[in-house]
C-alpha atoms as a PDB file:
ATOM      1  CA  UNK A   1     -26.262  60.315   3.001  1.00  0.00           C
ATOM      2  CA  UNK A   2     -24.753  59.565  -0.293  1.00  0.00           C
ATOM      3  CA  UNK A   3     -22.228  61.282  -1.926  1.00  0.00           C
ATOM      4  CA  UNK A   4     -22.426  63.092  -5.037  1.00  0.00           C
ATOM      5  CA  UNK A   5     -19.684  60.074  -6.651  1.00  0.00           C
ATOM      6  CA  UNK A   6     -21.984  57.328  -5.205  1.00  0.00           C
ATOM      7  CA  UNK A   7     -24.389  59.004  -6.837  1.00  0.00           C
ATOM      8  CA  UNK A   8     -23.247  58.730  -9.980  1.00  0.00           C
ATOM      9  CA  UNK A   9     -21.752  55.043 -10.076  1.00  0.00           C
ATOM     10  CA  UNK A  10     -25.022  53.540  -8.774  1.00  0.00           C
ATOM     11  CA  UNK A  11     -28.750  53.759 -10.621  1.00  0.00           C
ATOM     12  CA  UNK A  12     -30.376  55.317  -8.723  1.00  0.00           C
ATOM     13  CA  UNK A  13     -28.938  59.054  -9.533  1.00  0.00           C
ATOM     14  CA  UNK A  14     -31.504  61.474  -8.885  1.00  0.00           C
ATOM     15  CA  UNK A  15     -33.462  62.758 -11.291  1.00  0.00           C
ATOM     16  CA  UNK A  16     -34.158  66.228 -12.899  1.00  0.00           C
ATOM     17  CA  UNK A  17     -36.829  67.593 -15.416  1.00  0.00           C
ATOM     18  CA  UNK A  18     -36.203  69.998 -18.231  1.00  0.00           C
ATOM     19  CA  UNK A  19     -38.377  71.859 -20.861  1.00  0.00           C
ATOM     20  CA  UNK A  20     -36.959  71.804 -23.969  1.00  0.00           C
ATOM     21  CA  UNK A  21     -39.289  72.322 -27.524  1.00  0.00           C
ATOM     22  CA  UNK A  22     -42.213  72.782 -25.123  1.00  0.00           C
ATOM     23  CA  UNK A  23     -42.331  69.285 -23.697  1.00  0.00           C
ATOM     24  CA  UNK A  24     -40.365  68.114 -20.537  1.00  0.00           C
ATOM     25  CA  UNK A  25     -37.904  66.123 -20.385  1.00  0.00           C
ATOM     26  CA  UNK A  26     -37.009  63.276 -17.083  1.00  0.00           C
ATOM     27  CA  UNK A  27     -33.289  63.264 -16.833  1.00  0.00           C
ATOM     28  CA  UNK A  28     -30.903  60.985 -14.622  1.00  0.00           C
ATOM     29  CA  UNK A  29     -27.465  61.929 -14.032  1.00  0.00           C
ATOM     30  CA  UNK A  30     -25.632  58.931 -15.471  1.00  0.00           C
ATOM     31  CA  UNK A  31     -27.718  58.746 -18.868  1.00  0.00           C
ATOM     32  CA  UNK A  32     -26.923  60.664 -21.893  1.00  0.00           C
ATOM     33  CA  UNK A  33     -30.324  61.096 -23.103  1.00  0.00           C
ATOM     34  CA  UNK A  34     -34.017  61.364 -21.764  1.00  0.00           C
ATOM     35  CA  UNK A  35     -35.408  58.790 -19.898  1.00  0.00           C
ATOM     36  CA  UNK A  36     -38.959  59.851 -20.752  1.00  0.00           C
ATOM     37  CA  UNK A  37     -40.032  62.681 -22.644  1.00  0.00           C
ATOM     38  CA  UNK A  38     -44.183  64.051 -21.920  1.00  0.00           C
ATOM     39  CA  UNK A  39     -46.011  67.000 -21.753  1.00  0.00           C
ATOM     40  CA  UNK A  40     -47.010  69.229 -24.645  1.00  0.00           C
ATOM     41  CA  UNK A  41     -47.165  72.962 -24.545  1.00  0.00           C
ATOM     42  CA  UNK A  42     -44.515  73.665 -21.101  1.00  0.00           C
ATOM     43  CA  UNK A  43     -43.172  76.452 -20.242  1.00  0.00           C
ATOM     44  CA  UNK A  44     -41.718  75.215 -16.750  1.00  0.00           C
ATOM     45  CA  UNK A  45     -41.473  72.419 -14.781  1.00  0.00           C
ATOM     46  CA  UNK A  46     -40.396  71.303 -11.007  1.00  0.00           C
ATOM     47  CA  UNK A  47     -39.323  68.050 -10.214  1.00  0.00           C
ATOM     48  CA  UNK A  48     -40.576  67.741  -5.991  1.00  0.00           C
ATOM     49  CA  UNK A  49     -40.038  64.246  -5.446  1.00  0.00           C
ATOM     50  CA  UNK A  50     -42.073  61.460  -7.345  1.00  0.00           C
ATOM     51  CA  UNK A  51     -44.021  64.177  -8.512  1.00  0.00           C
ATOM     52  CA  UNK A  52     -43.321  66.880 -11.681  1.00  0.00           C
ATOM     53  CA  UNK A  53     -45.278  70.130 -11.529  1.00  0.00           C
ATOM     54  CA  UNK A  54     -45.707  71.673 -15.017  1.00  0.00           C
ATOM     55  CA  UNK A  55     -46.751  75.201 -15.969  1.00  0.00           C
ATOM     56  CA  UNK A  56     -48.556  74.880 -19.735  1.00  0.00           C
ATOM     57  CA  UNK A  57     -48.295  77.947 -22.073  1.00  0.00           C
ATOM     58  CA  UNK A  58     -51.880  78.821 -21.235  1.00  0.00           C
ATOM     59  CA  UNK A  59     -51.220  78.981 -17.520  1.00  0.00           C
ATOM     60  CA  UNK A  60     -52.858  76.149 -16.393  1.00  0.00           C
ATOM     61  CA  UNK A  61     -50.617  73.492 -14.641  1.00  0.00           C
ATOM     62  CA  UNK A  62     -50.251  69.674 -15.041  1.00  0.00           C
ATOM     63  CA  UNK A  63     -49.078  66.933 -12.338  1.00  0.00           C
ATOM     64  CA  UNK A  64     -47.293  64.043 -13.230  1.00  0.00           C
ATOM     65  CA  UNK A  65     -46.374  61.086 -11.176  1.00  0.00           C
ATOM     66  CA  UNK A  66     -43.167  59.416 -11.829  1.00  0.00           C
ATOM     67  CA  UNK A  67     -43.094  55.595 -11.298  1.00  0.00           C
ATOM     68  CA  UNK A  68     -40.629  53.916  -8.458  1.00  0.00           C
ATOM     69  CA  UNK A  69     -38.042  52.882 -10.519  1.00  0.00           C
ATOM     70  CA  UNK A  70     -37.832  56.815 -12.379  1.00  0.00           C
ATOM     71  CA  UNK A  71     -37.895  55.600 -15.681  1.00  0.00           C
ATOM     72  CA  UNK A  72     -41.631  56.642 -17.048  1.00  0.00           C
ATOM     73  CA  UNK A  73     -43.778  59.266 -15.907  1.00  0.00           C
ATOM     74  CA  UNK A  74     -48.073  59.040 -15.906  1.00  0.00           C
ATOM     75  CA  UNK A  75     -50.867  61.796 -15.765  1.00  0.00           C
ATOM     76  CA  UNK A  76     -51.186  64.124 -15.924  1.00  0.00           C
ATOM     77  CA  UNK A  77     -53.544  63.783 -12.853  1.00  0.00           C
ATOM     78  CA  UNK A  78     -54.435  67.453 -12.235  1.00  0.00           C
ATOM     79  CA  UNK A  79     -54.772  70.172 -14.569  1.00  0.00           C
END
């Protein structure tokens, strides 16, 4: 397992989602700004893997897939 440092110097830092202006954000560790911004109309969003889970303002819920390398996201598949 890798360390939180190795993390960090290498590209592939995980990834996290946030909701900010009612769209979610993909975030790495090591970059500044978004790596892809989607989604209209979030409230909240999970990050489980490849996969983000998004609850919309009107309480339905959106799946997204991100692609291998983390840098774009697709979908949303279910809603």
């Amino acid at each position: 397992m890798k360390s939180f440092k190795q993390y960090l110097c290498e590209s592939d830092a995980p990834s996290y989602v946030v909701v900010r202006n009612n769209r979610v954000e993909l975030r790495k560790m090591d970059v500044g700004s978004p790596v892809a911004t989607f989604g209209t109309g979030a409230t909240t969003a999970v990050l489980q893997g490849k996969t983000v889970v998004v609850t919309l303002r009107n309480g339905k819920i959106a799946i997204y897939k991100v692609n291998a390398n983390g840098t774009s996201v697709s979908g949303p598949y279910i809603r």
